[in-house]
N, C-alpha and C. Protein backbone atom coordinates (compact mmCIF):
# COMPACT_ATOMS: atom_id res chain seq x y z
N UNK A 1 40.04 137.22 89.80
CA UNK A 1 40.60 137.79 88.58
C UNK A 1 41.25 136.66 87.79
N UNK A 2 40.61 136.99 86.33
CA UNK A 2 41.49 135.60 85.28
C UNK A 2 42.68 136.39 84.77
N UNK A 3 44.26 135.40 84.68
CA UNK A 3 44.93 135.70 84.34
C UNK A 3 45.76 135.22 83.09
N UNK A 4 46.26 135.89 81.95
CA UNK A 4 47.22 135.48 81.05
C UNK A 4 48.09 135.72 80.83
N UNK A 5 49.68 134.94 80.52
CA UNK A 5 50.72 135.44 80.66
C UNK A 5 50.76 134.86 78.87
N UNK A 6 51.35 135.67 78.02
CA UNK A 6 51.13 135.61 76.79
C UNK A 6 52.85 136.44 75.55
N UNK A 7 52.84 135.92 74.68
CA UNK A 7 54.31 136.51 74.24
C UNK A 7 54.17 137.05 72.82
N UNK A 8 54.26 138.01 72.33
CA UNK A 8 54.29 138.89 70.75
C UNK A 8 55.43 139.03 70.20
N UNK A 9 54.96 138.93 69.16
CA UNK A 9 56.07 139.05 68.07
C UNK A 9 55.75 140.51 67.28
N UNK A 10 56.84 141.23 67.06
CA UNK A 10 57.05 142.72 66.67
C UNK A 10 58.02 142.35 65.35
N UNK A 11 57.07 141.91 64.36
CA UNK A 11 58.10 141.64 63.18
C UNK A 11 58.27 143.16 62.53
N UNK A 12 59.01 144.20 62.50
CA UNK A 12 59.01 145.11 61.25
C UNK A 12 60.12 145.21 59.78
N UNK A 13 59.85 145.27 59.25
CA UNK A 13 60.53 145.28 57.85
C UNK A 13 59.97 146.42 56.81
N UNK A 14 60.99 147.06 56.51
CA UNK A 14 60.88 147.91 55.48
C UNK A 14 59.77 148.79 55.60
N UNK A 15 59.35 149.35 56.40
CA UNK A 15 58.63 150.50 56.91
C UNK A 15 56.96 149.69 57.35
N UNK A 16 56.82 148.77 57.28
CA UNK A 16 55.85 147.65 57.91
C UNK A 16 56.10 146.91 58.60
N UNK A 17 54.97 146.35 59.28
CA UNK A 17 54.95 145.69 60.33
C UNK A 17 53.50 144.19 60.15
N UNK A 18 54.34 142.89 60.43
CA UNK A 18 53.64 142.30 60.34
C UNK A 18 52.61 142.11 61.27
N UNK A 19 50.79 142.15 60.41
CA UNK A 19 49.60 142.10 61.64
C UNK A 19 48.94 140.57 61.21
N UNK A 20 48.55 139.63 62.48
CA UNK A 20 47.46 139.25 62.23
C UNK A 20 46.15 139.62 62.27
N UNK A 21 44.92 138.75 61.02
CA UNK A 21 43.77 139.15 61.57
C UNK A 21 42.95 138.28 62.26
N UNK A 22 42.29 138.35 63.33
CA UNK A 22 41.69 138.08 64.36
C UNK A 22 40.07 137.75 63.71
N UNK A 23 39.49 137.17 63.59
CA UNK A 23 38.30 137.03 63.42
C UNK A 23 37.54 136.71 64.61
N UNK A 24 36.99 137.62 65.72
CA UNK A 24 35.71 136.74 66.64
C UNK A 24 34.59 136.35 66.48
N UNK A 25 34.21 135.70 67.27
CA UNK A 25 32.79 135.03 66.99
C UNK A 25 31.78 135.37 66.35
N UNK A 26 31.82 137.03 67.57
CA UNK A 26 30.69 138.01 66.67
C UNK A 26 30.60 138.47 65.20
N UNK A 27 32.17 138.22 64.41
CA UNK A 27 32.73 138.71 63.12
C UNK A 27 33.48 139.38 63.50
N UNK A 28 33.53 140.07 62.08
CA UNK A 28 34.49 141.65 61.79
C UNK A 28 36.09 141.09 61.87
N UNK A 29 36.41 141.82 61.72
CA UNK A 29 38.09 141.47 61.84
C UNK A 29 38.78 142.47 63.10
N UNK A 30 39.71 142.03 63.68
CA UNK A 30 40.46 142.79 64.31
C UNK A 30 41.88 142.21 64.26
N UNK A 31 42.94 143.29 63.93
CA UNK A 31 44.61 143.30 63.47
C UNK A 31 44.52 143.30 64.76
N UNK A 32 45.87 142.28 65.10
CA UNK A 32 46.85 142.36 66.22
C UNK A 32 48.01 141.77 65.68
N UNK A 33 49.45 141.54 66.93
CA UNK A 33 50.09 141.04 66.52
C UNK A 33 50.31 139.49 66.51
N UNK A 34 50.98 139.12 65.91
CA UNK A 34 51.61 137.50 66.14
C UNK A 34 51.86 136.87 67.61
N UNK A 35 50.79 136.20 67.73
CA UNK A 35 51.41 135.87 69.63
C UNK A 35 49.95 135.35 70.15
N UNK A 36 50.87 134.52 71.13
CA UNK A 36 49.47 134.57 72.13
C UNK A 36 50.17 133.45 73.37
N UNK A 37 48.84 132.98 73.96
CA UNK A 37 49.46 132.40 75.31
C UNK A 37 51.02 131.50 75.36
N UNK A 38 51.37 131.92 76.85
CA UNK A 38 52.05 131.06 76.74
C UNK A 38 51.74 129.65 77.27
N UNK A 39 52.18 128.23 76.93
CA UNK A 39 51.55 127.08 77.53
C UNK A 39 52.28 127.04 79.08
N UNK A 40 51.53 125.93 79.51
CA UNK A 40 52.27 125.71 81.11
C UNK A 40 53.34 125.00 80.55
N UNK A 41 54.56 125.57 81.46
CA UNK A 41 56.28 124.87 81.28
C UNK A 41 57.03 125.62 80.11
N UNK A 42 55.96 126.58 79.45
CA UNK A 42 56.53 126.82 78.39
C UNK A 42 57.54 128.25 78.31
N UNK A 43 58.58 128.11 78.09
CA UNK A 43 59.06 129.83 78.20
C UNK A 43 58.68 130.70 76.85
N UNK A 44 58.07 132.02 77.41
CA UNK A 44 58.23 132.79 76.80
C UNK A 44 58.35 133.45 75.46
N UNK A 45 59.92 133.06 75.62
CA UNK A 45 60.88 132.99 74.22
C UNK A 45 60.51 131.75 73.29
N UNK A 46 60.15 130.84 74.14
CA UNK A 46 60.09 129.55 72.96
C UNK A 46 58.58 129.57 72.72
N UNK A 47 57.40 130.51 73.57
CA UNK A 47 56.21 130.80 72.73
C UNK A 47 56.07 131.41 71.85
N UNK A 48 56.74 132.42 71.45
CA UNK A 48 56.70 133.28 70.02
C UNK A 48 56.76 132.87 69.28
N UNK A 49 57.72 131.84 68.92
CA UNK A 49 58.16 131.47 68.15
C UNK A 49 57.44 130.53 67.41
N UNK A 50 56.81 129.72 68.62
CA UNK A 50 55.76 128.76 68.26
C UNK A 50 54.30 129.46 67.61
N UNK A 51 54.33 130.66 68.47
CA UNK A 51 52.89 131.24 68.42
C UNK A 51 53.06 131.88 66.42
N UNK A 52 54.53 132.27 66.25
CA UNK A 52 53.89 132.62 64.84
C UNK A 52 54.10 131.84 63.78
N UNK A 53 54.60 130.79 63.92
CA UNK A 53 54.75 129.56 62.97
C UNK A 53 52.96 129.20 62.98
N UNK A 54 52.21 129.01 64.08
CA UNK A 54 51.00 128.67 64.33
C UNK A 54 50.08 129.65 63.08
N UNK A 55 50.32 130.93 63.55
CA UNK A 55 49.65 131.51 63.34
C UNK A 55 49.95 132.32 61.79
N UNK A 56 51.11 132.40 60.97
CA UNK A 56 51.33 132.78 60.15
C UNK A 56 52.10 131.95 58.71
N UNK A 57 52.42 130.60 59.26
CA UNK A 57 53.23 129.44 58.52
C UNK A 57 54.57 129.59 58.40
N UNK A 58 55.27 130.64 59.08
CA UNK A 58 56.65 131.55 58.96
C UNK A 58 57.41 130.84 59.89
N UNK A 59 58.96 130.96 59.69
CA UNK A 59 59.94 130.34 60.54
C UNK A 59 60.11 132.08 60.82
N UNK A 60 60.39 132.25 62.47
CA UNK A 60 61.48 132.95 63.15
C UNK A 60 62.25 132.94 63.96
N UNK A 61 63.22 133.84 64.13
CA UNK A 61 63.98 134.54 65.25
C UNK A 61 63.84 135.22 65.69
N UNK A 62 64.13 134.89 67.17
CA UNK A 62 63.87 136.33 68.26
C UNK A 62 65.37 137.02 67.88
N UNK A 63 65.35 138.42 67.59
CA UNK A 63 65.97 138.90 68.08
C UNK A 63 66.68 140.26 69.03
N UNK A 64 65.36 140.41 69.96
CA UNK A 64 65.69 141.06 71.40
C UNK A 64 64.25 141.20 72.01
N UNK A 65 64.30 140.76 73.08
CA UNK A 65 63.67 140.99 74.11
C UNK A 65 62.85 142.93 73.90
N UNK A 66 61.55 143.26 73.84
CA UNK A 66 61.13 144.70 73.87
C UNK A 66 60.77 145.13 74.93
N UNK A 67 60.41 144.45 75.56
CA UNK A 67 59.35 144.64 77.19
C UNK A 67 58.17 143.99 77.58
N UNK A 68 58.08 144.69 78.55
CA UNK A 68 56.39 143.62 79.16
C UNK A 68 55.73 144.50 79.39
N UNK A 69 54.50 144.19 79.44
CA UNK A 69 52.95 144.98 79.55
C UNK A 69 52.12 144.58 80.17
N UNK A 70 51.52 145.08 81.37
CA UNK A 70 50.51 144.21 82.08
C UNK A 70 48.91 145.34 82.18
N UNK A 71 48.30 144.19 81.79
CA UNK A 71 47.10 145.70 81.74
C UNK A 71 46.13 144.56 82.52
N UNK A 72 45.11 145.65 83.11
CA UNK A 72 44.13 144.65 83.50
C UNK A 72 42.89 145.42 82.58
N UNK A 73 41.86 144.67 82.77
CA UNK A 73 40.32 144.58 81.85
C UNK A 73 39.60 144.65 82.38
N UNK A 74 38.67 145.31 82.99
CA UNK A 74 37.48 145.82 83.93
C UNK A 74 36.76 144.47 83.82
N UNK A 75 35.53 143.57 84.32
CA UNK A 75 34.73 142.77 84.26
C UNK A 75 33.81 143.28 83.14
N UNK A 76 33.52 144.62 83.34
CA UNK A 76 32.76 145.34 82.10
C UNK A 76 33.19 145.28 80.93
N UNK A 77 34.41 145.20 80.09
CA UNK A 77 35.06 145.41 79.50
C UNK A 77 35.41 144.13 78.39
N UNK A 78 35.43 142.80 79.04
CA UNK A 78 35.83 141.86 78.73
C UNK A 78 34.95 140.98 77.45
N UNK A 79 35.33 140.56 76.98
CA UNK A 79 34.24 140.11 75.77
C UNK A 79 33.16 138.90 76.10
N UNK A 80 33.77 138.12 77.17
CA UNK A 80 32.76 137.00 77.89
C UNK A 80 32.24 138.27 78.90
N UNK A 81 30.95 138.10 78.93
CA UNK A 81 30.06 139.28 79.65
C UNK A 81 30.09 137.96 81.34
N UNK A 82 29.95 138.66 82.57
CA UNK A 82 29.84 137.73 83.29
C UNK A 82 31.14 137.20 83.96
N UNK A 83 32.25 137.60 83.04
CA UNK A 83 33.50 137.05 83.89
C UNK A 83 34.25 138.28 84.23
N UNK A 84 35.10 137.52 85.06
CA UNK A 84 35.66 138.79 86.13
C UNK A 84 36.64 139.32 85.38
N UNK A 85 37.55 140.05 86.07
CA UNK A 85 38.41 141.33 85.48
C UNK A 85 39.28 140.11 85.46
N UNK A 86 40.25 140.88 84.28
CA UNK A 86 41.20 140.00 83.68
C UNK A 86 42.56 140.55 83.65
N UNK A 87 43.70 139.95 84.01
CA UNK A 87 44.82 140.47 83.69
C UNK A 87 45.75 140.01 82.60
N UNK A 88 46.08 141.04 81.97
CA UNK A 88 46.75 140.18 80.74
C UNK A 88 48.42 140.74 80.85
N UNK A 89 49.42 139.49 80.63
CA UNK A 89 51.12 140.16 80.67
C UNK A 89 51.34 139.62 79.76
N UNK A 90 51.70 140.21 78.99
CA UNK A 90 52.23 140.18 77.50
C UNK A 90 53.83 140.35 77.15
N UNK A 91 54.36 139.69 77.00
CA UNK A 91 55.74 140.04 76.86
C UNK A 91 56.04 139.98 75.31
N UNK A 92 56.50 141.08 74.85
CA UNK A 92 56.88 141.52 73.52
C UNK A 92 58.14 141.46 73.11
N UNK A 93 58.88 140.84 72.02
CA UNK A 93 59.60 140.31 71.02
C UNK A 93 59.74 141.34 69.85
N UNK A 94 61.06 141.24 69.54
CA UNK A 94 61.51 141.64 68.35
C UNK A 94 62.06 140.36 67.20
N UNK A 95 60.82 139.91 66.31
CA UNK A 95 61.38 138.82 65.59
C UNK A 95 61.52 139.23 64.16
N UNK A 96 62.36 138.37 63.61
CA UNK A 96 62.64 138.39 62.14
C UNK A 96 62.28 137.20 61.80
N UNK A 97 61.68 137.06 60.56
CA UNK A 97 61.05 136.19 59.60
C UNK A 97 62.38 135.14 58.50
N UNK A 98 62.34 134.06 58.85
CA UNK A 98 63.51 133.59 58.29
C UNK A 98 63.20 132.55 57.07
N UNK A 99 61.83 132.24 57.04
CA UNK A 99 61.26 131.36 55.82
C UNK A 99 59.74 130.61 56.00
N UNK A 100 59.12 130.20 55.38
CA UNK A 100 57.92 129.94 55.16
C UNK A 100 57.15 131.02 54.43
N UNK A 101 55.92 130.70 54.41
CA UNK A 101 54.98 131.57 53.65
C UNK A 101 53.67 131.95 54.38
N UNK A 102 53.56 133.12 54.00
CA UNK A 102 52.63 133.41 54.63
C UNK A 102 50.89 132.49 54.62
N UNK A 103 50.19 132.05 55.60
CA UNK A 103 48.96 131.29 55.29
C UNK A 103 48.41 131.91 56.87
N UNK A 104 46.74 131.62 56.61
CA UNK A 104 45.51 131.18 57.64
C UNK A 104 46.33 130.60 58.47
N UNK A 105 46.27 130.56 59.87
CA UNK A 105 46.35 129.92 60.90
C UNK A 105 45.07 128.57 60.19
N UNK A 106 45.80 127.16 60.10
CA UNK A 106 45.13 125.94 60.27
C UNK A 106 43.94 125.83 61.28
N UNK A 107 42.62 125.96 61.30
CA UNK A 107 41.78 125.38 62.78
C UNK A 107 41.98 126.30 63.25
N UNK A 108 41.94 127.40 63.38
CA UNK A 108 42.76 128.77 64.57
C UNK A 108 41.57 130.14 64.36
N UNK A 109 42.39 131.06 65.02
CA UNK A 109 41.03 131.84 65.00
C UNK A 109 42.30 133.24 63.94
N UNK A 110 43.06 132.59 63.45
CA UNK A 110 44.09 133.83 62.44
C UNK A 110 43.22 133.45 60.79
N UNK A 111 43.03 134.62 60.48
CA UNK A 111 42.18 134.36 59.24
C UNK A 111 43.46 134.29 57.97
N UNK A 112 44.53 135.13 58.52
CA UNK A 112 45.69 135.77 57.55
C UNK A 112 46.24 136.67 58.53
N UNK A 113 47.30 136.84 57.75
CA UNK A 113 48.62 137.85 57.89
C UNK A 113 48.70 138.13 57.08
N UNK A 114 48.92 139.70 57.35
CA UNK A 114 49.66 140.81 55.90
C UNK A 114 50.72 141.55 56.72
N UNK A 115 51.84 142.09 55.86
CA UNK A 115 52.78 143.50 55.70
C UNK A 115 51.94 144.60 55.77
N UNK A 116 51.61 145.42 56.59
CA UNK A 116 50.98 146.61 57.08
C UNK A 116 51.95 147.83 56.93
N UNK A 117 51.73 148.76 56.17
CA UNK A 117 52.77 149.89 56.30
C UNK A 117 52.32 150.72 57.38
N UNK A 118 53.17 151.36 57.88
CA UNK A 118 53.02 152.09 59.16
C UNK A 118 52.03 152.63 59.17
N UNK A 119 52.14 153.66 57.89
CA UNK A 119 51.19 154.87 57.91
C UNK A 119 49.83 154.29 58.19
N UNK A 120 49.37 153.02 57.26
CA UNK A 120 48.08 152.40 57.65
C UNK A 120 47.43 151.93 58.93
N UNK A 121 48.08 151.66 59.63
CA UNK A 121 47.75 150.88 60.88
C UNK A 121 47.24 151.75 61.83
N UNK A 122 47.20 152.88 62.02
CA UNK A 122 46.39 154.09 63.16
C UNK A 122 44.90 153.65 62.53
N UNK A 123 44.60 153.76 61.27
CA UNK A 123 43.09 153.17 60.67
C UNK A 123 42.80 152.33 60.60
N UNK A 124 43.49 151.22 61.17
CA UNK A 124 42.50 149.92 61.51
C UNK A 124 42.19 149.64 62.54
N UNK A 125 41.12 148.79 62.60
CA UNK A 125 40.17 148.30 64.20
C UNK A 125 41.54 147.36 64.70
N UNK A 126 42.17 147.95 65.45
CA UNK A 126 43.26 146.87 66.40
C UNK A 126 43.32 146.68 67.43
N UNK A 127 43.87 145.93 67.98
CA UNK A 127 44.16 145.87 69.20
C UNK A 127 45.30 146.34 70.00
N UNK A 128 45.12 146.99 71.56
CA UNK A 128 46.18 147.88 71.37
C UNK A 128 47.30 146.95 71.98
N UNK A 129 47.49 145.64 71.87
CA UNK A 129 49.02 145.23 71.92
C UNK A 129 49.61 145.51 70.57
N UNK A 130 49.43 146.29 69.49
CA UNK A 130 49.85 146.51 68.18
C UNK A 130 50.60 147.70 68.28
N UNK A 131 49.59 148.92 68.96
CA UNK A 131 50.16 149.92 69.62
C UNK A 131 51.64 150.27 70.34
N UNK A 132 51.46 148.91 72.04
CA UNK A 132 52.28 148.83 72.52
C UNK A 132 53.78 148.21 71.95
N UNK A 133 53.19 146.85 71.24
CA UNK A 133 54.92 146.78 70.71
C UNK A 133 55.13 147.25 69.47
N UNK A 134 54.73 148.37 68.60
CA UNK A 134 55.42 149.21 67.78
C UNK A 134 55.86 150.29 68.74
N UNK A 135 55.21 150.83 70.20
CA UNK A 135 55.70 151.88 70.43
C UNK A 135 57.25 151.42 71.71
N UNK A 136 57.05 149.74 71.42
CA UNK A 136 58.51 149.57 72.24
C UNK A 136 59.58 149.04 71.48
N UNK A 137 59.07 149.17 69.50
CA UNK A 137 59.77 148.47 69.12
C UNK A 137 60.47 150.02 68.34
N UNK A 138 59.67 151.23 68.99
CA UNK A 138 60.73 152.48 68.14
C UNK A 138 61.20 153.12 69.27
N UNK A 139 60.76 152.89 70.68
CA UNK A 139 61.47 153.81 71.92
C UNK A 139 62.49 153.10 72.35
N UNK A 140 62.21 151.56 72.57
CA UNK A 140 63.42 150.51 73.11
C UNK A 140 63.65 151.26 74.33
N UNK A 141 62.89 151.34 75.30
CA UNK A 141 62.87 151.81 76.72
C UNK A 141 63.71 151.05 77.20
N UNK A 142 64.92 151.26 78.05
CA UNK A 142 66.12 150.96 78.69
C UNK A 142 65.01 150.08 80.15
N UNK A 143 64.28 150.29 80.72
CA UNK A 143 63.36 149.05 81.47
C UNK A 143 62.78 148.43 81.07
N UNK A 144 62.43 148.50 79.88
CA UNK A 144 61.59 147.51 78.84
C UNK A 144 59.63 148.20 79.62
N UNK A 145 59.64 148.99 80.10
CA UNK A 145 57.85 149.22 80.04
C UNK A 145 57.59 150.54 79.38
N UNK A 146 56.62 150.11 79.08
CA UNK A 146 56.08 151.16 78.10
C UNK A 146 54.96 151.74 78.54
N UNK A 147 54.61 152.95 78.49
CA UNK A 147 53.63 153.92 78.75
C UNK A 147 52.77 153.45 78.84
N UNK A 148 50.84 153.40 79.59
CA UNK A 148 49.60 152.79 79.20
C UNK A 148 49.28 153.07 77.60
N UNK A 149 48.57 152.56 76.87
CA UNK A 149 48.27 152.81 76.00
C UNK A 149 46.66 153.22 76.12
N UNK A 150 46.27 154.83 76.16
CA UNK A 150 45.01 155.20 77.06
C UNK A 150 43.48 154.63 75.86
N UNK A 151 43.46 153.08 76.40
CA UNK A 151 42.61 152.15 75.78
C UNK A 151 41.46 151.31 76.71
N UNK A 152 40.85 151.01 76.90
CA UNK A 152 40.27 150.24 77.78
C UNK A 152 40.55 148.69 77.45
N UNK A 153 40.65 147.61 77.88
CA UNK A 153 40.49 146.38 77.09
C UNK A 153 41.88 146.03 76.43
N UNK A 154 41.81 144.65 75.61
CA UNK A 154 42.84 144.54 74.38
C UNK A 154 42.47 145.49 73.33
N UNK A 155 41.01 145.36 72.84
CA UNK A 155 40.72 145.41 71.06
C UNK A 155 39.99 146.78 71.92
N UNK A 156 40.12 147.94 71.50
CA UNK A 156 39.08 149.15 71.46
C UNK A 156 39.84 150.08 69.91
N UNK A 157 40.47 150.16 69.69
CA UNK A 157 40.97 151.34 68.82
C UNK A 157 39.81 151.15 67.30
């Protein structure tokens, strides 16, 4: 089993929520949030931070810890056909946006970032870590885990 330990950012403001878009190989777009691995040595907290400056040109702050999520990915399921089941732990962030501008991830696979209003986001192709930390960034579960999100994979919705 391949594993990733990985950190999100749950920016919301004013009845939106900031998404990146994902472009894969195959095309199409898919919204998720701000985030992604963490490096070796690297904590956590100090990947978010990195991960959305990377990925959105924005300065932030964490400010609170939302929870963790560990899902695994069938071998079937996975987008490299051929590799084994995958586990992904995601640890989710509550950040605020403190300056820069929004741009393309440089060289990256972020095409853009937009302000997503709530209501919109059930209708887009996402991924369901988008799901999970809006639904830990309005329950704020006192253990920090959050329900499965009944999805197969990251990207199915």
């Amino acid at each position: 089993m391949s594993f990733r330990l990985a950190a999100y950012a749950v920016c919301v403001e004013d009845g939106r929520v900031l998404l990146a878009a994902h472009v894969p190989a195959k095309g199409g777009i898919n919204w998720t949030l701000p985030g992604g691995r963490v490096e070796q040595a690297e904590d956590p907290f100090d990947a978010v931070i990195r991960e959305v400056a990377e990925e959105t040109g924005c300065e932030a702050v964490v400010e609170r810890l939302l929870g963790v999520d560990s899902r695994i990915i069938p071998a079937a399921e996975r987008a490299v056909p051929g590799g084994p089941e995958h586990q992904n732990v995601g640890v989710f962030y509550q950040v605020r946006i403190t300056g820069g501008r929004l741009r393309p991830e440089p060289n990256g696979a972020t095409a853009g970032c937009v302000w997503t209003p709530f209501t919109e986001v059930a209708g887009l192709r996402r991924s369901s870590l988008v799901d999970i930390g809006l639904d830990l960034a309005r329950t704020l579960p006192a253990t920090g885990h959050v329900a499965p999100v009944p999805v197969g994979g990251l990207i199915q919705h």
